[in-house]
PDB file of N, CA and C in Angstrom:
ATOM      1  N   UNK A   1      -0.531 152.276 210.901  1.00  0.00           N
ATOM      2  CA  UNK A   1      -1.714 153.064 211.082  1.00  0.00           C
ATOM      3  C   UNK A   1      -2.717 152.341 211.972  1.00  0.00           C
ATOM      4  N   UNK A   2      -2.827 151.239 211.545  1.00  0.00           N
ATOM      5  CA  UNK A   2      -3.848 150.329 212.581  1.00  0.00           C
ATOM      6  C   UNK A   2      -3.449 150.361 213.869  1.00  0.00           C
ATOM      7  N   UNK A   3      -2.399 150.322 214.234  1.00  0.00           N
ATOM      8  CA  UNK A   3      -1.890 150.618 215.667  1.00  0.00           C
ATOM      9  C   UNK A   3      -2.093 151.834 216.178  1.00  0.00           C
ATOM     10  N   UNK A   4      -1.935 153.561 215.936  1.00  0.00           N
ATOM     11  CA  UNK A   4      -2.200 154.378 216.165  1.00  0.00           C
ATOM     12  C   UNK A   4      -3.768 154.027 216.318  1.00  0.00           C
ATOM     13  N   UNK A   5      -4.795 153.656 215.427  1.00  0.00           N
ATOM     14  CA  UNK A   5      -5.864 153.388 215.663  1.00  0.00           C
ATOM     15  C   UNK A   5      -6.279 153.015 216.878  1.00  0.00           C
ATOM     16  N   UNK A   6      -5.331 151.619 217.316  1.00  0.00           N
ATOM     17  CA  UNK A   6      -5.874 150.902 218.194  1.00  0.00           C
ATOM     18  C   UNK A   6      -5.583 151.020 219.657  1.00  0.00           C
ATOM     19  N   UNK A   7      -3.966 152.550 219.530  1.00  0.00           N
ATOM     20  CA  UNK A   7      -3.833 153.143 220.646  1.00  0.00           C
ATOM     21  C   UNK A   7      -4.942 154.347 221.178  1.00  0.00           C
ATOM     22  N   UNK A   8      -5.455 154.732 220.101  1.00  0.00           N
ATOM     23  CA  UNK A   8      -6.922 155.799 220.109  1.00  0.00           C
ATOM     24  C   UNK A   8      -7.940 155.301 220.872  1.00  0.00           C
ATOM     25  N   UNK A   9      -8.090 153.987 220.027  1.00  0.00           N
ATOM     26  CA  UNK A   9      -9.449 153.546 220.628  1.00  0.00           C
ATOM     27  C   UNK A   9      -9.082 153.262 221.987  1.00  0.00           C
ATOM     28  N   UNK A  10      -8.251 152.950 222.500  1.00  0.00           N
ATOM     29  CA  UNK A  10      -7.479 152.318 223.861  1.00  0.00           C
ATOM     30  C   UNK A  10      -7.746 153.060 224.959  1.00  0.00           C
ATOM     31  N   UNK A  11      -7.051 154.488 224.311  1.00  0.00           N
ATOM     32  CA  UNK A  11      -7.075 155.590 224.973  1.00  0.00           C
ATOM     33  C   UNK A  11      -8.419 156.345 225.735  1.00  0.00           C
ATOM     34  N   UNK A  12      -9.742 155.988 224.140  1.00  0.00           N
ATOM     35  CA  UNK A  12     -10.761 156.683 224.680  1.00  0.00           C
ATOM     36  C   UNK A  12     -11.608 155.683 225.162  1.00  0.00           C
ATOM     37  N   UNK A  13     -11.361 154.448 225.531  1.00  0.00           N
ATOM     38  CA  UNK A  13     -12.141 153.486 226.117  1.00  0.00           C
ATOM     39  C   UNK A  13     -11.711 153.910 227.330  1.00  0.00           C
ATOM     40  N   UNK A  14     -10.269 153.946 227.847  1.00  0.00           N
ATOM     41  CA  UNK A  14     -10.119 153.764 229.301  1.00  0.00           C
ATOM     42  C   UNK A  14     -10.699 155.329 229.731  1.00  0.00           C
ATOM     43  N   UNK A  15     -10.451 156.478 228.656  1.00  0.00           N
ATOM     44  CA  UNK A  15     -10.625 157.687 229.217  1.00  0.00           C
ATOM     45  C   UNK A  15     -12.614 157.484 229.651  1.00  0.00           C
ATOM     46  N   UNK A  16     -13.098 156.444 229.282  1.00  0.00           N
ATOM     47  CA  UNK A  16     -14.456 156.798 229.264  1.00  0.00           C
ATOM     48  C   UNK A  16     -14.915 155.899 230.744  1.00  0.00           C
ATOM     49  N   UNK A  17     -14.105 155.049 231.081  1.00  0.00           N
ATOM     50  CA  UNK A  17     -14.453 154.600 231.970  1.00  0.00           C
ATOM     51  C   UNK A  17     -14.024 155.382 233.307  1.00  0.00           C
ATOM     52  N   UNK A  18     -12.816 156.116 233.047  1.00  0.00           N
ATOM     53  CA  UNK A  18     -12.384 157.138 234.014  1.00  0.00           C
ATOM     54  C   UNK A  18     -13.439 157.803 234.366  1.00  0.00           C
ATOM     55  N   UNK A  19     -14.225 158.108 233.440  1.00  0.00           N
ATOM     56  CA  UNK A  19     -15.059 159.396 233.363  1.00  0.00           C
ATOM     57  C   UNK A  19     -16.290 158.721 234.549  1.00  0.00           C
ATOM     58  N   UNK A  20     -16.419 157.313 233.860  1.00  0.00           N
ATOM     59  CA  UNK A  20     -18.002 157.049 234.797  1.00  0.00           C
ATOM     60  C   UNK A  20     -17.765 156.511 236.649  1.00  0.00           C
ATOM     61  N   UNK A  21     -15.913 156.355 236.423  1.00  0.00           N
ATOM     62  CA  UNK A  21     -15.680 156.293 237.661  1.00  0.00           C
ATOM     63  C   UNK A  21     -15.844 157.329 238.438  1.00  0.00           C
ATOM     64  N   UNK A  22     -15.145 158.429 238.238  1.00  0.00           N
ATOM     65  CA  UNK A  22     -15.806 159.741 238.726  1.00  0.00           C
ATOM     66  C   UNK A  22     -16.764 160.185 239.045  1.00  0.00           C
ATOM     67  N   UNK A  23     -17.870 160.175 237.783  1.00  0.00           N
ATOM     68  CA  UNK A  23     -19.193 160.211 237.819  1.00  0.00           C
ATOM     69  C   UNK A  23     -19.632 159.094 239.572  1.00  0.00           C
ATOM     70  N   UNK A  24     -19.513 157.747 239.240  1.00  0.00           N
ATOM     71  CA  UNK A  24     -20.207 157.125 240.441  1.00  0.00           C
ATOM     72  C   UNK A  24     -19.544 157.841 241.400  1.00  0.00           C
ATOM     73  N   UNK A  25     -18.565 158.196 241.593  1.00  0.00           N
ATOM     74  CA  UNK A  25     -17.713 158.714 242.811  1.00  0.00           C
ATOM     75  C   UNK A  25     -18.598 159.665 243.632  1.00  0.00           C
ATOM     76  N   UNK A  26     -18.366 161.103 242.299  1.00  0.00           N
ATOM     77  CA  UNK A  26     -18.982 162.085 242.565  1.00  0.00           C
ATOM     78  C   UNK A  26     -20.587 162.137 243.325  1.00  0.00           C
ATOM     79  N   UNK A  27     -21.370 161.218 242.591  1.00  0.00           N
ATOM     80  CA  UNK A  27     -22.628 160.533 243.290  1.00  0.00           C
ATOM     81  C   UNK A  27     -22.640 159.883 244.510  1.00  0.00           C
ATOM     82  N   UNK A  28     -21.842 159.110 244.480  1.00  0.00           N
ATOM     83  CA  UNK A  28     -21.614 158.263 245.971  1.00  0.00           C
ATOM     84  C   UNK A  28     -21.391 159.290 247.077  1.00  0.00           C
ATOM     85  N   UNK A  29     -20.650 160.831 247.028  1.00  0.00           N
ATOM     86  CA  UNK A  29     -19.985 161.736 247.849  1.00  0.00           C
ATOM     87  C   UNK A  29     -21.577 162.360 248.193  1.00  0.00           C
ATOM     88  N   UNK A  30     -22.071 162.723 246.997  1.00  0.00           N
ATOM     89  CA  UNK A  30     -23.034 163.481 247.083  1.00  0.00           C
ATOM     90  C   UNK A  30     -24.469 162.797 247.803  1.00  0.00           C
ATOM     91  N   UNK A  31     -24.518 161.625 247.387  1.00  0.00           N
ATOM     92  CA  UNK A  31     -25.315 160.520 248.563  1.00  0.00           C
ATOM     93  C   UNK A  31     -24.884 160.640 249.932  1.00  0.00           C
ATOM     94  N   UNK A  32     -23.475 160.724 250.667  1.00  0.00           N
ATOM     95  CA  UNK A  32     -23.060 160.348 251.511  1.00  0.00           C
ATOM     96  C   UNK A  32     -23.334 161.840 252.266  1.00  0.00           C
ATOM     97  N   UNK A  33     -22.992 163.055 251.527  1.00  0.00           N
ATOM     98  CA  UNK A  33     -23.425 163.879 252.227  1.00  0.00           C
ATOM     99  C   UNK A  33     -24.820 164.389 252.730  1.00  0.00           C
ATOM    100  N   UNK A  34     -25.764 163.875 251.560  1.00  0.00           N
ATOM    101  CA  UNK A  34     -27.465 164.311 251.832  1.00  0.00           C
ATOM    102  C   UNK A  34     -27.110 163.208 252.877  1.00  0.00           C
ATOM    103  N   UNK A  35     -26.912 162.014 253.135  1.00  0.00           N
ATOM    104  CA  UNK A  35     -27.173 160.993 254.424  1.00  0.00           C
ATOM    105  C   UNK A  35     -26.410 162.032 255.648  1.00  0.00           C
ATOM    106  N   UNK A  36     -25.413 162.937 255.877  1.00  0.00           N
ATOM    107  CA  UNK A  36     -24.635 162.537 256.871  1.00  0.00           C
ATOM    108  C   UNK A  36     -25.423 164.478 256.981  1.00  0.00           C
ATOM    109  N   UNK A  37     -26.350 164.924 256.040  1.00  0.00           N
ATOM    110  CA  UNK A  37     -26.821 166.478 256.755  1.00  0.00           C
ATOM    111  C   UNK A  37     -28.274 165.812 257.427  1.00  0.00           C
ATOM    112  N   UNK A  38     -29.046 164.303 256.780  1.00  0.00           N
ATOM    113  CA  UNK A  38     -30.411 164.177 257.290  1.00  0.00           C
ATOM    114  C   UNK A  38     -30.183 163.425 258.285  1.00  0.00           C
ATOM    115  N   UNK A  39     -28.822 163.365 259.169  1.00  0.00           N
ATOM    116  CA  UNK A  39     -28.367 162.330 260.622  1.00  0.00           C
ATOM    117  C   UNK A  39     -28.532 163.737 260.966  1.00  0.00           C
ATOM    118  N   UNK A  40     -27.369 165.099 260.964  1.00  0.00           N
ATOM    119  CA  UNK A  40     -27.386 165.869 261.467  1.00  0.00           C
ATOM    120  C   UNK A  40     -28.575 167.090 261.882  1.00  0.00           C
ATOM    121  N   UNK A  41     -29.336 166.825 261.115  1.00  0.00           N
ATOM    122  CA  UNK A  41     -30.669 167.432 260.978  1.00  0.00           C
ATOM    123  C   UNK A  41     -32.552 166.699 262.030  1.00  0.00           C
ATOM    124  N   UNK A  42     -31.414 165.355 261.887  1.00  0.00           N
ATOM    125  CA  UNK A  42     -32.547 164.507 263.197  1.00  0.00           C
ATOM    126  C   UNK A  42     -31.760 164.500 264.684  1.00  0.00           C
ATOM    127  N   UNK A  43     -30.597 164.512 264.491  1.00  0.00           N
ATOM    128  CA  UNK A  43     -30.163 164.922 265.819  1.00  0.00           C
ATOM    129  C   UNK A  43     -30.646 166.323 266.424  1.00  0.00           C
ATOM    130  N   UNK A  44     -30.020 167.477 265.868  1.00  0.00           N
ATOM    131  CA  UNK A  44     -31.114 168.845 266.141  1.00  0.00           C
ATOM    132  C   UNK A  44     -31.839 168.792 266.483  1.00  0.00           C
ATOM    133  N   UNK A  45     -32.780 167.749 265.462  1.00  0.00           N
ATOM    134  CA  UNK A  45     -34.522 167.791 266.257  1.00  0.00           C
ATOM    135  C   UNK A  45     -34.881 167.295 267.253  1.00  0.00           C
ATOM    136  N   UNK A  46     -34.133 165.760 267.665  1.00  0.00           N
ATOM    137  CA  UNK A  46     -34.103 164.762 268.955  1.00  0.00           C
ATOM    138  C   UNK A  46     -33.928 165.794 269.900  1.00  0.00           C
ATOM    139  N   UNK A  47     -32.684 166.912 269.656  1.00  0.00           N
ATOM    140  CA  UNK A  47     -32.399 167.623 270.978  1.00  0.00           C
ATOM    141  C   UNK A  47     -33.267 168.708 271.459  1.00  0.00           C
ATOM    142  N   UNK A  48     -33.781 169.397 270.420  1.00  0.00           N
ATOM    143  CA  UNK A  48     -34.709 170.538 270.392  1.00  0.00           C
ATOM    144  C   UNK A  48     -36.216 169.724 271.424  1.00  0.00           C
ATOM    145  N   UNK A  49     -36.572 168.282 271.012  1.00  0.00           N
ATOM    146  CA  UNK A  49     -37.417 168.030 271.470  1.00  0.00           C
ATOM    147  C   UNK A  49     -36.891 167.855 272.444  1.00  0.00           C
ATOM    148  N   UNK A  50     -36.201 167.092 272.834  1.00  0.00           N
ATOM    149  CA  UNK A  50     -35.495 167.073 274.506  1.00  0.00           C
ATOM    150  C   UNK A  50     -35.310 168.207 275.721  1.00  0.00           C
ATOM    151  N   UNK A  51     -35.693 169.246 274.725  1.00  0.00           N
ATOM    152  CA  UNK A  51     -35.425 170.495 275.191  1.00  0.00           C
ATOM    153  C   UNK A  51     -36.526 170.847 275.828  1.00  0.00           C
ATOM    154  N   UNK A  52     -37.190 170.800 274.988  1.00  0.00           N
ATOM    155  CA  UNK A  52     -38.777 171.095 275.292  1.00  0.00           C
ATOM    156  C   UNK A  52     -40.151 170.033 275.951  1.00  0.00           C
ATOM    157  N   UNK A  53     -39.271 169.317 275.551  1.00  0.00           N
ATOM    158  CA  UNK A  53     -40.027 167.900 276.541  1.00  0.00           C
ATOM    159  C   UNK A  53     -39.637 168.086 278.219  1.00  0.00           C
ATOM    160  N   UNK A  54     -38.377 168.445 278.408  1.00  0.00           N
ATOM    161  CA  UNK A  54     -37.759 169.137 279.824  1.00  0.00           C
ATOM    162  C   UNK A  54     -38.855 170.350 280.393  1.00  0.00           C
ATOM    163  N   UNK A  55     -38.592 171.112 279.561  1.00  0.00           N
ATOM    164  CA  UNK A  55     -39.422 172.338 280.035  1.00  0.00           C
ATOM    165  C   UNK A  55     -40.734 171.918 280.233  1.00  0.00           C
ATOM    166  N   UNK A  56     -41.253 171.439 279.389  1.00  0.00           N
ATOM    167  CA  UNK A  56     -43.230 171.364 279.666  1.00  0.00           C
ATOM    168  C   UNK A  56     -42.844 170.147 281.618  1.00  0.00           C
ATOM    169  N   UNK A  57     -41.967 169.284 281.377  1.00  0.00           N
ATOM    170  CA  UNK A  57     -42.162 168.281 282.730  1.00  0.00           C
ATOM    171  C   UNK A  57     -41.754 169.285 283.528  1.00  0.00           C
ATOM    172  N   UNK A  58     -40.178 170.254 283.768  1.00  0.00           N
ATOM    173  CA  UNK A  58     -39.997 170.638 285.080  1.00  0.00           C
ATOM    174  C   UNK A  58     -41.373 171.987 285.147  1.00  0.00           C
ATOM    175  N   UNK A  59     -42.218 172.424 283.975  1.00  0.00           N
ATOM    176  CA  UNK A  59     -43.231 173.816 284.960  1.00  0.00           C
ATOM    177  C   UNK A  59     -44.288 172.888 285.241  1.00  0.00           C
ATOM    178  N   UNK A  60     -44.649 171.180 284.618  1.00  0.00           N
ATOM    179  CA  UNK A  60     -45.954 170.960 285.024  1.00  0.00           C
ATOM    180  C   UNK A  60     -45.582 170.117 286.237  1.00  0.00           C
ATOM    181  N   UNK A  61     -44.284 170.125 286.822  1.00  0.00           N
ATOM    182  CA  UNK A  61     -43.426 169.879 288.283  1.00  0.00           C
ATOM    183  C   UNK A  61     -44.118 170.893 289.048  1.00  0.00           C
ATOM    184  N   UNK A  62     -43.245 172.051 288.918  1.00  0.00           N
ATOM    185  CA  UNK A  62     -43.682 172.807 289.729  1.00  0.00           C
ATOM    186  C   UNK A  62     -45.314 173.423 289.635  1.00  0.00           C
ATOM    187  N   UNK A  63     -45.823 173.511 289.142  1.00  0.00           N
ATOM    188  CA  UNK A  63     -47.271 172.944 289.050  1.00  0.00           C
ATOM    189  C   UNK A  63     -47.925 171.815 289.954  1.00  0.00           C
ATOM    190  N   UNK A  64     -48.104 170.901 289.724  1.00  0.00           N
ATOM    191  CA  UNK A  64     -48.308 170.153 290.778  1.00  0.00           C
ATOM    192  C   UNK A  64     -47.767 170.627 292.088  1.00  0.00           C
ATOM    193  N   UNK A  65     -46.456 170.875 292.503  1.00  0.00           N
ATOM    194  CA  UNK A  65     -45.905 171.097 293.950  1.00  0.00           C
ATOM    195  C   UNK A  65     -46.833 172.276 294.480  1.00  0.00           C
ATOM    196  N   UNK A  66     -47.415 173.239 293.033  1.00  0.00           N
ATOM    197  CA  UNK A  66     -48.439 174.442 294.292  1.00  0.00           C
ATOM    198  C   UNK A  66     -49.342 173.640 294.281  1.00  0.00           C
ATOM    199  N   UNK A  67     -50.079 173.084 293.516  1.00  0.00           N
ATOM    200  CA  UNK A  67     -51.524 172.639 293.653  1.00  0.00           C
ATOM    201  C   UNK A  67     -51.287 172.059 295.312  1.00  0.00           C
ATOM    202  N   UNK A  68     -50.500 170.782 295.226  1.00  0.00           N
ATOM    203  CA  UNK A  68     -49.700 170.334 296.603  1.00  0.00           C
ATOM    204  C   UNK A  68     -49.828 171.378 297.427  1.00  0.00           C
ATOM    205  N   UNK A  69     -48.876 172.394 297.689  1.00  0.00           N
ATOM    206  CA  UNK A  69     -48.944 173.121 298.502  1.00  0.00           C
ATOM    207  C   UNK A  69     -50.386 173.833 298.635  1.00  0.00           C
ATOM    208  N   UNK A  70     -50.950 174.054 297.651  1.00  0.00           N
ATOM    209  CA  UNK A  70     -52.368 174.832 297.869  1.00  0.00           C
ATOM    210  C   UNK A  70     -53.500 173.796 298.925  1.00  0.00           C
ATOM    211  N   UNK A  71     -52.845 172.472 298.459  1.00  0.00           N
ATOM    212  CA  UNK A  71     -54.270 171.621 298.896  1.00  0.00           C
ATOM    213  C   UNK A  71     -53.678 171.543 300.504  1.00  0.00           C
ATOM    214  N   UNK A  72     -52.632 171.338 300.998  1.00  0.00           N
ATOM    215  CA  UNK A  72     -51.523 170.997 302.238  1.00  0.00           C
ATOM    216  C   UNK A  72     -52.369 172.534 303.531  1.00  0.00           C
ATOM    217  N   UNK A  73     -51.808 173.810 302.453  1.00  0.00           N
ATOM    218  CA  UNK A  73     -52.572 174.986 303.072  1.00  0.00           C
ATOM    219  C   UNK A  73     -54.100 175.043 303.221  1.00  0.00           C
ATOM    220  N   UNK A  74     -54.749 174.767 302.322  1.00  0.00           N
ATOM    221  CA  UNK A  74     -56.070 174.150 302.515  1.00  0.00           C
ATOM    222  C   UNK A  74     -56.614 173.602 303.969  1.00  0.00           C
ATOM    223  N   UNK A  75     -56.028 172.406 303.893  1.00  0.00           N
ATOM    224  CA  UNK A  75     -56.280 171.582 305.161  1.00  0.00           C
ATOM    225  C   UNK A  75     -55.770 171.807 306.409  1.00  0.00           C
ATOM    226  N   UNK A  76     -55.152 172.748 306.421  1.00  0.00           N
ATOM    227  CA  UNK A  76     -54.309 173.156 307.714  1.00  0.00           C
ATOM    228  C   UNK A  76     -55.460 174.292 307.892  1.00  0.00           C
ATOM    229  N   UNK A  77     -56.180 174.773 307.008  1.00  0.00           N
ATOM    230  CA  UNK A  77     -56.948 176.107 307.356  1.00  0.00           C
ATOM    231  C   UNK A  77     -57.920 175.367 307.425  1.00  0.00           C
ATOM    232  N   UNK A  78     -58.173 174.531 307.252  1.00  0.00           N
ATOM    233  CA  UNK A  78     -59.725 173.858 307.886  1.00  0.00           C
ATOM    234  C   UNK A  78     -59.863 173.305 309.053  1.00  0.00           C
ATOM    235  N   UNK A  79     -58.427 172.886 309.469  1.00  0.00           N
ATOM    236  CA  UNK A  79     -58.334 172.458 310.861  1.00  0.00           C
ATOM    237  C   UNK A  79     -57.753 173.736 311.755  1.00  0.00           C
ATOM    238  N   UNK A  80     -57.392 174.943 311.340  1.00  0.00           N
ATOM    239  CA  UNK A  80     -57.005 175.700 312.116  1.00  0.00           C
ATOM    240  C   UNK A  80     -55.782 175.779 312.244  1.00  0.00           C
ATOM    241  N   UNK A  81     -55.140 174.847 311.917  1.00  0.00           N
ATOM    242  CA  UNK A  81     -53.910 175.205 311.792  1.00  0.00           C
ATOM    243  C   UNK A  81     -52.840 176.015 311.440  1.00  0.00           C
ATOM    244  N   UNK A  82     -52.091 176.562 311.765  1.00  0.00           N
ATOM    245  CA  UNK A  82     -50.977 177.633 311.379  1.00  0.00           C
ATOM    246  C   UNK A  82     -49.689 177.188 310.560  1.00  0.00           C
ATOM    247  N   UNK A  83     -49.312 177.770 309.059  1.00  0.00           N
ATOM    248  CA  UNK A  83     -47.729 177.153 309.042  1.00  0.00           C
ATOM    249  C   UNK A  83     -46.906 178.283 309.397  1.00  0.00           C
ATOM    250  N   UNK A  84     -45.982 177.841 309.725  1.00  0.00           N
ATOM    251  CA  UNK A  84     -44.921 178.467 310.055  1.00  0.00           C
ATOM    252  C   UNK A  84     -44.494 180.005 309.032  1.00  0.00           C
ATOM    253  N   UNK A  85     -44.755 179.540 307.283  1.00  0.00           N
ATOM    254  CA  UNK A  85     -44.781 181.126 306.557  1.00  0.00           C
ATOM    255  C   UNK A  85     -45.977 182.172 307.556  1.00  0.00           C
ATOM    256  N   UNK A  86     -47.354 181.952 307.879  1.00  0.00           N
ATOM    257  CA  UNK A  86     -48.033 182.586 308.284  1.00  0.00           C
ATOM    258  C   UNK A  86     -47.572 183.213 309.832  1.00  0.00           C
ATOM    259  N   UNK A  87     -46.604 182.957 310.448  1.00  0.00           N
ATOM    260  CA  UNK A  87     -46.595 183.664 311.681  1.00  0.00           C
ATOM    261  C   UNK A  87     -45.621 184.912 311.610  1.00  0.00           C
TER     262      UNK A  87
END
């Protein structure tokens, strides 16, 4: 009888450590995934800003190039000058 006992207790010792192996497992997976959606979730944003960091530089590009061109036409009309669109 003491032996059946001591195959019981055997049994539900290792079954209990099974259990907390799992347990950390299950946690460790579930860590690894909140880490590997808040990489995927700052990448998105890096690009979204990249996106939009593009756009505001190439219209305040072309921005400057009229001001440019406005000031270029400017001075050609103060000296009299003609460009070539105007003839």
């Amino acid at each position: 009888m003491a032996s059946a006992q001591c195959n019981r207790d055997q049994f539900y010792s290792q079954a209990e450590a099974k259990s907390e192996q799992w347990v950390e497992s299950a946690n460790s997976r579930a860590s690894i995934n909140k880490v590997e959606d808040a990489i995927q979730r700052a990448r998105e944003s890096a690009q979204q800003k990249r996106e939009q960091n593009s756009g505001f530089l190439h219209h305040t590009g072309e921005q400057m190039m009229h001001m440019a061109q406005d000031a270029v036409d400017g001075v050609r009309n103060t000296f009299g000058i003609r460009s070539n669109k105007n003839k």
